[in-house]
N, C-alpha and C. Protein backbone atom coordinates (compact mmCIF):
# COMPACT_ATOMS: atom_id res chain seq x y z
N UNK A 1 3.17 -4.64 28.22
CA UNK A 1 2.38 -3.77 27.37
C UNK A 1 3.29 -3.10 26.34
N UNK A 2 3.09 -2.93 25.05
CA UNK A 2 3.66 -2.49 23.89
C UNK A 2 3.23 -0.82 24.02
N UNK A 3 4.17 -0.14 23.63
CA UNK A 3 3.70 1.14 24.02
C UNK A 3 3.66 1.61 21.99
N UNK A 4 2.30 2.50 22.21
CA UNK A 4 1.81 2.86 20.57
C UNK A 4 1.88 3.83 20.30
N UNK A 5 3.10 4.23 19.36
CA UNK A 5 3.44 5.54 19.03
C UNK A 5 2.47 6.15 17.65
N UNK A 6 1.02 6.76 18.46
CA UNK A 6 0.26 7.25 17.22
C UNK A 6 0.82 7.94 16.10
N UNK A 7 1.62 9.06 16.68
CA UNK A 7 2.64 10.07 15.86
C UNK A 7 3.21 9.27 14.47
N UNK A 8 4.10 7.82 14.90
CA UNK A 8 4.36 7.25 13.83
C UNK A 8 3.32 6.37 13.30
N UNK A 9 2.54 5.49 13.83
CA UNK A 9 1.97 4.76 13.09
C UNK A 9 0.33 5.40 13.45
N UNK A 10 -0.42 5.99 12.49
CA UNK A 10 -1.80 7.02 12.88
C UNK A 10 -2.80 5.66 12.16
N UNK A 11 -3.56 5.21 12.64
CA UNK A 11 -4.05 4.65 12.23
C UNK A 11 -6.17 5.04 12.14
N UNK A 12 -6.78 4.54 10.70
CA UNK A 12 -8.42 5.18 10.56
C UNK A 12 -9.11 4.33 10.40
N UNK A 13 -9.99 4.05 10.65
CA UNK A 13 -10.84 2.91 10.35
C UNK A 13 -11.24 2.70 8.67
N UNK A 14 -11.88 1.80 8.66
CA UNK A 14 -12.20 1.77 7.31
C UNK A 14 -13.50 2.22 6.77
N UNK A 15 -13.48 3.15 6.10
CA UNK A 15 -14.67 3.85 5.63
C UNK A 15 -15.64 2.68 5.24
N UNK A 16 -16.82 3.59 5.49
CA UNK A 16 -17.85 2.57 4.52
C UNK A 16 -18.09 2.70 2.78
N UNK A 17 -18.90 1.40 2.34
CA UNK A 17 -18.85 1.33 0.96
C UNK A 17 -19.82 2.14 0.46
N UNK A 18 -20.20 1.59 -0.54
CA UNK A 18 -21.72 2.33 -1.59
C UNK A 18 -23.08 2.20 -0.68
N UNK A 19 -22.37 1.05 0.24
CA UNK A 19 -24.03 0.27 0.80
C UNK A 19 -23.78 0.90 1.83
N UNK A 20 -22.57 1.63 2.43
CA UNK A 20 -22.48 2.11 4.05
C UNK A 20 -22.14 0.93 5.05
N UNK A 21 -22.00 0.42 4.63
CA UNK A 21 -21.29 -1.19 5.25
C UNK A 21 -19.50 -0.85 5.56
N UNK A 22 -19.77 -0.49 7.30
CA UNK A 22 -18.32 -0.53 7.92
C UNK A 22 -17.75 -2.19 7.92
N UNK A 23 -16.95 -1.95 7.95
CA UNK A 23 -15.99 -3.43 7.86
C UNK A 23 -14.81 -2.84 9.95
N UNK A 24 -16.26 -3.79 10.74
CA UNK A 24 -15.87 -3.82 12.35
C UNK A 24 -14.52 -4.42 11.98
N UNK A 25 -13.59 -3.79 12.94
CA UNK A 25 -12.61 -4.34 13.72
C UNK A 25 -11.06 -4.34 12.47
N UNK A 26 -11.73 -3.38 11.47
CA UNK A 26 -10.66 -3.44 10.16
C UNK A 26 -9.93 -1.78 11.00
N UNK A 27 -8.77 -1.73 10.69
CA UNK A 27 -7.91 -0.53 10.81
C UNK A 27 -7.18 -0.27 9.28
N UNK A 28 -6.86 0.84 9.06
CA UNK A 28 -5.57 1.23 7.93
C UNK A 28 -4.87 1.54 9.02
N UNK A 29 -3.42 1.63 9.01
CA UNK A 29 -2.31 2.06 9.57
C UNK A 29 -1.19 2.64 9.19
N UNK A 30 -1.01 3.54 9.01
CA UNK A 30 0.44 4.19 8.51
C UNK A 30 1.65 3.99 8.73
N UNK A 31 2.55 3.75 8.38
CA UNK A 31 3.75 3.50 8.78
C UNK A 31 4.29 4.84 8.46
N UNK A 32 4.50 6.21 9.23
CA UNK A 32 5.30 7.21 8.26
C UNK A 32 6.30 7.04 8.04
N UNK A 33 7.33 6.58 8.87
CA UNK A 33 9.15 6.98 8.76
C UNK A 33 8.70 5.78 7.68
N UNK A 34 8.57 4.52 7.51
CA UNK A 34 8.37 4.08 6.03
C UNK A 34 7.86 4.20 5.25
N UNK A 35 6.79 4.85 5.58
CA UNK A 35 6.04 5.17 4.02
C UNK A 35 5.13 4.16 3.62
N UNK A 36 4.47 3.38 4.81
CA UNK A 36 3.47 2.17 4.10
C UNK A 36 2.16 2.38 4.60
N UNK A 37 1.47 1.49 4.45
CA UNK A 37 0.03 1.44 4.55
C UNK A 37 -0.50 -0.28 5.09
N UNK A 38 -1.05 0.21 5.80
CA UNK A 38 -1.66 -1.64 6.53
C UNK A 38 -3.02 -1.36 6.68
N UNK A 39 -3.85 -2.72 6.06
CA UNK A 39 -4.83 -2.95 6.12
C UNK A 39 -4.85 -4.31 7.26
N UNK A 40 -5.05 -3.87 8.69
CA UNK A 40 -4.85 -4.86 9.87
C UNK A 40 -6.75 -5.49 10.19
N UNK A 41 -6.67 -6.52 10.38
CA UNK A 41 -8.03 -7.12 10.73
C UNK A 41 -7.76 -7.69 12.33
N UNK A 42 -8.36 -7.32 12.87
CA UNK A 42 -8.33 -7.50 14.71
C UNK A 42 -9.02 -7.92 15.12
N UNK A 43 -8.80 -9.66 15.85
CA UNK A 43 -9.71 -10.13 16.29
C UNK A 43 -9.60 -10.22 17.89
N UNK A 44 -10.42 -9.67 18.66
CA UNK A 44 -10.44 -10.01 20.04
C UNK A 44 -9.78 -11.08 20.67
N UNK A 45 -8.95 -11.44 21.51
CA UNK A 45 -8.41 -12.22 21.94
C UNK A 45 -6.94 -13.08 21.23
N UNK A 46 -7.00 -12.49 20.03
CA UNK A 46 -5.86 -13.32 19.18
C UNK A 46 -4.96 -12.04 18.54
N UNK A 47 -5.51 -11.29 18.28
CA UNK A 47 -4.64 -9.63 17.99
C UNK A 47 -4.58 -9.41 16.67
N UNK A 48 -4.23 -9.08 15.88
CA UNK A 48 -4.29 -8.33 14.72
C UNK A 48 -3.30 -9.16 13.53
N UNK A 49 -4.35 -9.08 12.33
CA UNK A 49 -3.51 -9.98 11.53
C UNK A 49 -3.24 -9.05 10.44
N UNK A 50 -2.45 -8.78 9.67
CA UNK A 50 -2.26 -7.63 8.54
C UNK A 50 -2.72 -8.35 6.73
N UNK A 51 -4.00 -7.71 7.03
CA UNK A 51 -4.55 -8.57 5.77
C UNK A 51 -3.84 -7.84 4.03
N UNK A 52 -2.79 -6.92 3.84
CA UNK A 52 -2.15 -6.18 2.94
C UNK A 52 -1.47 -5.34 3.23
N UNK A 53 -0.76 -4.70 2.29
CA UNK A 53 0.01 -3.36 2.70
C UNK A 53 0.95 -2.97 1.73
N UNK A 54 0.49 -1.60 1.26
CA UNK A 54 1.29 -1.03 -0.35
C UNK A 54 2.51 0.10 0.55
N UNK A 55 3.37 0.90 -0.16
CA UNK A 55 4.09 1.64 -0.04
C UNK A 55 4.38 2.66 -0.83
N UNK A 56 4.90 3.86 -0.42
CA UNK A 56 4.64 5.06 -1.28
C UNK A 56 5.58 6.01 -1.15
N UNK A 57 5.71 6.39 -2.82
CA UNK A 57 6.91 6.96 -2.90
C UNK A 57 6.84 8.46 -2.11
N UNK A 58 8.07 9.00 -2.06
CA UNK A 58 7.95 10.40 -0.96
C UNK A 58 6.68 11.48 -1.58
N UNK A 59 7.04 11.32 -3.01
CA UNK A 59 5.86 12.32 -3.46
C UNK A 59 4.14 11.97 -3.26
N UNK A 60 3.63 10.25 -3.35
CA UNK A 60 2.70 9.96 -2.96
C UNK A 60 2.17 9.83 -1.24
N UNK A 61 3.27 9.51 -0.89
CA UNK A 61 2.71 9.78 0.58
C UNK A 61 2.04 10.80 1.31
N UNK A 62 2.49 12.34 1.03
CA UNK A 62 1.89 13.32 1.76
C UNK A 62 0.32 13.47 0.80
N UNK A 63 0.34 12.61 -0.03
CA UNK A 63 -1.02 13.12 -0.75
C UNK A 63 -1.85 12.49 -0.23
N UNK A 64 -1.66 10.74 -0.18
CA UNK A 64 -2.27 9.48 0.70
C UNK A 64 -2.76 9.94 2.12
N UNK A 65 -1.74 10.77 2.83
CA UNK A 65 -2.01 11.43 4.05
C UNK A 65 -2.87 11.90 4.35
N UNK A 66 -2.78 13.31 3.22
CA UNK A 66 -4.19 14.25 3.62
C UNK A 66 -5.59 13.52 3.14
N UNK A 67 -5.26 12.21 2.09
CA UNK A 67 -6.69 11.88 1.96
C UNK A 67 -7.11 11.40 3.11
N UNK A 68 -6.45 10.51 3.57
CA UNK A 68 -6.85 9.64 5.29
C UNK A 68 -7.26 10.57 6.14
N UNK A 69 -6.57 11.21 6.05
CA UNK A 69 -6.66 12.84 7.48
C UNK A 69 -8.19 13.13 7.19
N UNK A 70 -8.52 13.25 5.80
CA UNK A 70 -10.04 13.72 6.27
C UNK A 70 -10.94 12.51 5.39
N UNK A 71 -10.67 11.60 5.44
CA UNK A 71 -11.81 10.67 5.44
C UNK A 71 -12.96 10.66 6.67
N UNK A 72 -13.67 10.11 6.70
CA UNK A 72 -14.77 9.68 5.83
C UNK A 72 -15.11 11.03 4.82
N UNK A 73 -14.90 12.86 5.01
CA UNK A 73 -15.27 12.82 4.30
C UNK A 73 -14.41 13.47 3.11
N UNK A 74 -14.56 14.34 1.98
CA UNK A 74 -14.01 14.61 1.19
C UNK A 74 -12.37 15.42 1.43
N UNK A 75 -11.14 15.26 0.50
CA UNK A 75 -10.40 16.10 0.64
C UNK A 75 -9.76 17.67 -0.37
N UNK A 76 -10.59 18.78 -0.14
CA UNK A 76 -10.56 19.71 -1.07
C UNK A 76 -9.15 19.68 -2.19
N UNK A 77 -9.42 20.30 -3.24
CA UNK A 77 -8.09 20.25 -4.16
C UNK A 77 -7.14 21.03 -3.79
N UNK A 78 -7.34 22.25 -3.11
CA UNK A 78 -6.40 23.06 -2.35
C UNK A 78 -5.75 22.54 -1.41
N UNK A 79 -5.99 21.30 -0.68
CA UNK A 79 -5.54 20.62 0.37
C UNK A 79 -4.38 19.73 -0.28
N UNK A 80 -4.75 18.75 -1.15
CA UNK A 80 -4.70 17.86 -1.98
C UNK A 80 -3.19 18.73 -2.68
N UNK A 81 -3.58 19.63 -3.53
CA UNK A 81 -2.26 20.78 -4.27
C UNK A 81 -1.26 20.63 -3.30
N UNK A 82 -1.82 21.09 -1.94
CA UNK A 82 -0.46 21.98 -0.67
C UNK A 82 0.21 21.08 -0.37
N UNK A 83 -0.43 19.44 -0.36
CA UNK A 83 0.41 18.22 0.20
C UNK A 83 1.45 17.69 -1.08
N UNK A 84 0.83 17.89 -2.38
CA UNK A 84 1.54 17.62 -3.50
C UNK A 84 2.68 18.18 -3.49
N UNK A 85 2.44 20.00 -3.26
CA UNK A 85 3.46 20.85 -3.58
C UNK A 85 4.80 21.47 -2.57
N UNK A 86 4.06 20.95 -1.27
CA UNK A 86 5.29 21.06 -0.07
C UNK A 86 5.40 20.24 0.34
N UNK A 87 4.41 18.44 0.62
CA UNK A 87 5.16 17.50 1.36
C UNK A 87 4.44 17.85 2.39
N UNK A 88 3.95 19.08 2.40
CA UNK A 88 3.12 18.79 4.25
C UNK A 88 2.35 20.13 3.95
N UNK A 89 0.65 19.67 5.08
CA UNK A 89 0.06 20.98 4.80
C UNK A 89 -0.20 21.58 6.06
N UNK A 90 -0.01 22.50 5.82
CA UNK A 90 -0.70 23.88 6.78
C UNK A 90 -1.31 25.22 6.51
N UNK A 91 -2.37 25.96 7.43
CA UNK A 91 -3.45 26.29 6.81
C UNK A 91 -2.83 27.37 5.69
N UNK A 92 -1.35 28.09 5.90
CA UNK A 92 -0.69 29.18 5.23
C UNK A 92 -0.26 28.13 3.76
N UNK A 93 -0.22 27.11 3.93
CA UNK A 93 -0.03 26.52 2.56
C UNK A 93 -0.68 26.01 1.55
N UNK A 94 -2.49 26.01 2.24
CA UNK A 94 -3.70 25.90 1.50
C UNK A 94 -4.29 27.16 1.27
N UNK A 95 -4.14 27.91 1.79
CA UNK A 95 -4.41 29.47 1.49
C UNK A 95 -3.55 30.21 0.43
N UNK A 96 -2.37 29.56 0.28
CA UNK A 96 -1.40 29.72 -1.07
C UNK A 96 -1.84 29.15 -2.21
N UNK A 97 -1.98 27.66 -1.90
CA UNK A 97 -2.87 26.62 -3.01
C UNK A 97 -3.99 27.48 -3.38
N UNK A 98 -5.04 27.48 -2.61
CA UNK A 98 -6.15 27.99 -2.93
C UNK A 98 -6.21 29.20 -4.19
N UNK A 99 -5.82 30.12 -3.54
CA UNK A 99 -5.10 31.51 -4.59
C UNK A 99 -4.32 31.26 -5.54
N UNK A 100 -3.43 30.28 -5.90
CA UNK A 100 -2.67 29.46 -6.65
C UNK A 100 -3.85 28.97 -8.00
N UNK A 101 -4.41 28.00 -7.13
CA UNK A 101 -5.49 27.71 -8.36
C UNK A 101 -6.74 28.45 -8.71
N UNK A 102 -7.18 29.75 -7.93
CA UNK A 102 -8.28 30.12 -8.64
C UNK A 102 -7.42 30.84 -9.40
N UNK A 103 -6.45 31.71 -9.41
CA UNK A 103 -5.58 32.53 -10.36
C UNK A 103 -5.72 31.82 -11.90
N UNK A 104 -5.50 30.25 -12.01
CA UNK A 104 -5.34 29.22 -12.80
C UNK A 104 -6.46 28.80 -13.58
N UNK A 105 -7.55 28.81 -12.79
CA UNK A 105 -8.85 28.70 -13.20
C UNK A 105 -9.15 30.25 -13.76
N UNK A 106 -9.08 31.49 -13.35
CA UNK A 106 -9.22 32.24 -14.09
C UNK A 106 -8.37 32.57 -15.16
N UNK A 107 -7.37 32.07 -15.22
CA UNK A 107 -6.52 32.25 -16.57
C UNK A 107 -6.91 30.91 -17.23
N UNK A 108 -7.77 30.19 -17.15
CA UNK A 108 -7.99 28.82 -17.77
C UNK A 108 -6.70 27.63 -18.31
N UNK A 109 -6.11 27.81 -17.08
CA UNK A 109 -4.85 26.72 -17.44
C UNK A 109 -5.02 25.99 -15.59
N UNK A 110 -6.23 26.02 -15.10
CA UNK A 110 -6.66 25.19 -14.08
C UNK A 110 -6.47 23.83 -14.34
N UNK A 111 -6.71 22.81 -15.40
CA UNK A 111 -6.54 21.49 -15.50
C UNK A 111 -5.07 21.15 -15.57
N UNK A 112 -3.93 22.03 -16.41
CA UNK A 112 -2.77 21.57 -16.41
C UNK A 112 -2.34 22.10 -15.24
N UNK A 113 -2.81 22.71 -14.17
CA UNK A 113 -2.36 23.08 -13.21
C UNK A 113 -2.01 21.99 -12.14
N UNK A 114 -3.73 21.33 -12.21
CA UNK A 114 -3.96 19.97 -11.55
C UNK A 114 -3.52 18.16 -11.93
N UNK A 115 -2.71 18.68 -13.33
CA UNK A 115 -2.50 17.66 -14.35
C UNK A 115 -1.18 16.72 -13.38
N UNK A 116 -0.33 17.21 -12.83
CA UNK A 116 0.69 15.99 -12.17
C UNK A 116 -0.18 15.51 -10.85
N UNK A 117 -0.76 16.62 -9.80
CA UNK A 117 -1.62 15.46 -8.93
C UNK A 117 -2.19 14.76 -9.29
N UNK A 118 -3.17 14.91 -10.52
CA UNK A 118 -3.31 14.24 -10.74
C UNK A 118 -2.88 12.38 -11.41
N UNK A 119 -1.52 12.86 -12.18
CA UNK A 119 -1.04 11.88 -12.34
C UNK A 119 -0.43 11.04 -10.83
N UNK A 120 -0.43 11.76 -9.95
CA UNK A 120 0.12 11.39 -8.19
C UNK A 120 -1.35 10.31 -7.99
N UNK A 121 -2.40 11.00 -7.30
CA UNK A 121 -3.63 10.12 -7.73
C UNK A 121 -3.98 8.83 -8.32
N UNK A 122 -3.44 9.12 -9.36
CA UNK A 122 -3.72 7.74 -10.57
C UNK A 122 -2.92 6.19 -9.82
N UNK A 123 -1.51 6.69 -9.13
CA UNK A 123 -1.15 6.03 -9.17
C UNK A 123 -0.90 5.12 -7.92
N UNK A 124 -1.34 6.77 -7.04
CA UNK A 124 -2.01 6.01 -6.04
C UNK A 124 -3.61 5.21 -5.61
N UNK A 125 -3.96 5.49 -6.62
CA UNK A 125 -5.62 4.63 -7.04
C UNK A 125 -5.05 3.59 -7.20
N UNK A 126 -4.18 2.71 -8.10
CA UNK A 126 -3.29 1.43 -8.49
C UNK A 126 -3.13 0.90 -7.07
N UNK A 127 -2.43 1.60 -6.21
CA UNK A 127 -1.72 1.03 -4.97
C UNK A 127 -2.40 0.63 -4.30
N UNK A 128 -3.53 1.53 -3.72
CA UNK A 128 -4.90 1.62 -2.74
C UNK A 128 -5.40 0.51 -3.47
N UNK A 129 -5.73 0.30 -4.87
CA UNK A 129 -6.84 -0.51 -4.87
C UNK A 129 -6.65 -1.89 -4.17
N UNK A 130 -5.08 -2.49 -3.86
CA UNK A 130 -4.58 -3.70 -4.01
C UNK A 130 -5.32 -3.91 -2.29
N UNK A 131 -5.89 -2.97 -1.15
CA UNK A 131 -6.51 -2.85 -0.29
C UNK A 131 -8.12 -2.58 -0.57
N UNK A 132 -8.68 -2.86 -1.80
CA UNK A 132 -10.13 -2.33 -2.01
C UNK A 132 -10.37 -1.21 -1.54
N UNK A 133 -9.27 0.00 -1.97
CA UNK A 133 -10.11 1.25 -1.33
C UNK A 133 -9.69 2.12 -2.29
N UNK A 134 -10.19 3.30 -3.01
CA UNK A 134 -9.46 3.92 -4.08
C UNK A 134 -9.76 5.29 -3.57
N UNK A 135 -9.41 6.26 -4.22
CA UNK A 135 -9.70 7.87 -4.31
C UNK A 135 -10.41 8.44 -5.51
N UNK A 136 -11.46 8.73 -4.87
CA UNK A 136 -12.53 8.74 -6.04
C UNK A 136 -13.09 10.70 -5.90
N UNK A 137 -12.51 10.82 -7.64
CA UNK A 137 -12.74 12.85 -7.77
C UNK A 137 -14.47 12.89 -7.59
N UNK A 138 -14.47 13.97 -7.36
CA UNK A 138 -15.56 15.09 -6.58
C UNK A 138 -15.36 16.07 -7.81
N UNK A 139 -16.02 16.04 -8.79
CA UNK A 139 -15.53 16.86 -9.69
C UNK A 139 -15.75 18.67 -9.08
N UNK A 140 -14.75 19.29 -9.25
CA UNK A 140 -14.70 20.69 -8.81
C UNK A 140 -14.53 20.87 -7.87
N UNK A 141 -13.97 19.83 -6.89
CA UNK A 141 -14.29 19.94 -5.48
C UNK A 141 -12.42 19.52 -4.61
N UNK A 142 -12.58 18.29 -5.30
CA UNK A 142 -11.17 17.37 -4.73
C UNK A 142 -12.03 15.99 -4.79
N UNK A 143 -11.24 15.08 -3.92
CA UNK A 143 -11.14 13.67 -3.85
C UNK A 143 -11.52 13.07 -2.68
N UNK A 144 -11.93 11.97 -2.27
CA UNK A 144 -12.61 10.91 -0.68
C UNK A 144 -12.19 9.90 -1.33
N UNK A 145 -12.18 8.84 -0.24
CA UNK A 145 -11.71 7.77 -0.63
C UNK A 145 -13.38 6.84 -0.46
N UNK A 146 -13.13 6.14 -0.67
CA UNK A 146 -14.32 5.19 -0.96
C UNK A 146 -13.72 3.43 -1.35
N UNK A 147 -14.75 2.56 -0.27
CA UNK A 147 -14.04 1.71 -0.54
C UNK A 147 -14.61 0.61 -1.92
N UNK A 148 -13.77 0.06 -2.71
CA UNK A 148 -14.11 -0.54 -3.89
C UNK A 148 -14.50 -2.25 -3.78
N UNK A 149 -15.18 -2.54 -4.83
CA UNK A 149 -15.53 -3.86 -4.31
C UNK A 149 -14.61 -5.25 -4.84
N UNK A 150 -14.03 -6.06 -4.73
CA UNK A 150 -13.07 -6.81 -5.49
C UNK A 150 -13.09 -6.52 -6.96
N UNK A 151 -14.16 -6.85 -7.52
CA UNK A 151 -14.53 -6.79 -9.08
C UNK A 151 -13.57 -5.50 -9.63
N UNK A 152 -14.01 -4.04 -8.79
CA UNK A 152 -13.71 -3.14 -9.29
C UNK A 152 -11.96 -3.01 -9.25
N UNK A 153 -11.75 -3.71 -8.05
CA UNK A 153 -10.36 -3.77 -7.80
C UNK A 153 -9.75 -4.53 -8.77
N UNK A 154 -9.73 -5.57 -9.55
CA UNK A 154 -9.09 -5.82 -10.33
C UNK A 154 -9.79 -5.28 -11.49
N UNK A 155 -10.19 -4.55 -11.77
CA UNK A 155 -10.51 -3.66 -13.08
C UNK A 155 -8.77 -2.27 -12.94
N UNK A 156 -8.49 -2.06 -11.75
CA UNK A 156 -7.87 -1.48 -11.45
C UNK A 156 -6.16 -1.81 -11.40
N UNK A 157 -6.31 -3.46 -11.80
CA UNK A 157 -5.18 -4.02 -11.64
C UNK A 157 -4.80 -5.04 -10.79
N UNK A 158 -5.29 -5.09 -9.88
CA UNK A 158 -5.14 -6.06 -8.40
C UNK A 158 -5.52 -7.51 -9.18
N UNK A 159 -4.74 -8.35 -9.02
CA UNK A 159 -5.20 -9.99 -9.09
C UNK A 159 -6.17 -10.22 -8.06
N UNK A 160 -7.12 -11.18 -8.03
CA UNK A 160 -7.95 -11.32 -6.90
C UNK A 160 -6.81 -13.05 -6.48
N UNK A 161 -6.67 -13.34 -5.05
CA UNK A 161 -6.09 -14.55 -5.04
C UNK A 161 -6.01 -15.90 -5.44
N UNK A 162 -7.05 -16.12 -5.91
CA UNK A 162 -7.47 -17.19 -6.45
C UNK A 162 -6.94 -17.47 -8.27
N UNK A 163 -6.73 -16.02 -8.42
CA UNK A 163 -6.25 -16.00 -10.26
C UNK A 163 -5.04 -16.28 -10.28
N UNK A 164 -4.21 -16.39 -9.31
CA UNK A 164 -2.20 -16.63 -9.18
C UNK A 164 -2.31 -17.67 -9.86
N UNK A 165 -3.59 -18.95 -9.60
CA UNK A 165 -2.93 -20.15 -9.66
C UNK A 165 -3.19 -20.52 -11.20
């Protein structure tokens, strides 16, 4: 028996799409001490085949994190900020965020506030998509992930396999 260190590798199922269509027996998987992402497909009796897998720089990872952490459903922008801005969140560091950006929003410099996660985001939308799954804004709210459909995925950049040749 292989012993499964959740701590390092945390693994979520795969959200559903537009239609609510789970994709059985699909996992994401984290790799933390590396910094990757696996999209594993598991079939009963034969074990798990790793159908992709992107990687992420130190600054995108803790953001990738907190989105997974609360999938299926949304992840607030104060959450989203605290992982940007320390690398790890806790509730004293979203309660900083939080106060951080309404201060920002009331001085109306809220968008350039949010302007590098957002560029963090963007580029992890690129990465994710190459797994059909992106991070899609909640305007005023934060970000969920949601999964995308090939088409959209290479609108996003992703080759579909068949275009290599």
């Amino acid at each position: 028996m292989i012993d499964y260190d959740e701590t390092r590798f945390p693994r979520y199922p795969v959200p559903a799409d537009d239609s609510f269509e789970e994709m059985p027996n699909h996992w994401f998987v984290f790799d933390r001490q590396e910094r990757t992402l696996a999209l594993l497909r598991c079939v009963e009796g034969h074990g798990c085949f790793m159908i992709g897998q992107v990687s992420f720089t130190l600054v995108e990872f803790p953001v990738v994190s907190e989105l997974f952490a609360n999938a299926p459903w949304h992840s607030p922008a104060e959450r989203l900020y605290a992982a940007f801005q320390f690398g790890s969140v806790t509730e004293k560091r979203v309660e900083q965020s939080r106060d951080y950006l309404l201060k920002a929003a009331k001085e109306g410099v809220y968008d350039l506030e949010l302007r590098p996660l957002r560029n963090v985001l963007s580029r992890v939308r690129l990465k994710l998509s190459q797994l059909e799954i992106a991070p899609v804004s909640i305007i005023g709210t934060g970000y969920m992930l949601r999964r995308i459909t090939p088409i959209t995925a290479t609108l996003y950049g992703r080759k579909r396999a068949h275009e290599d040749e």
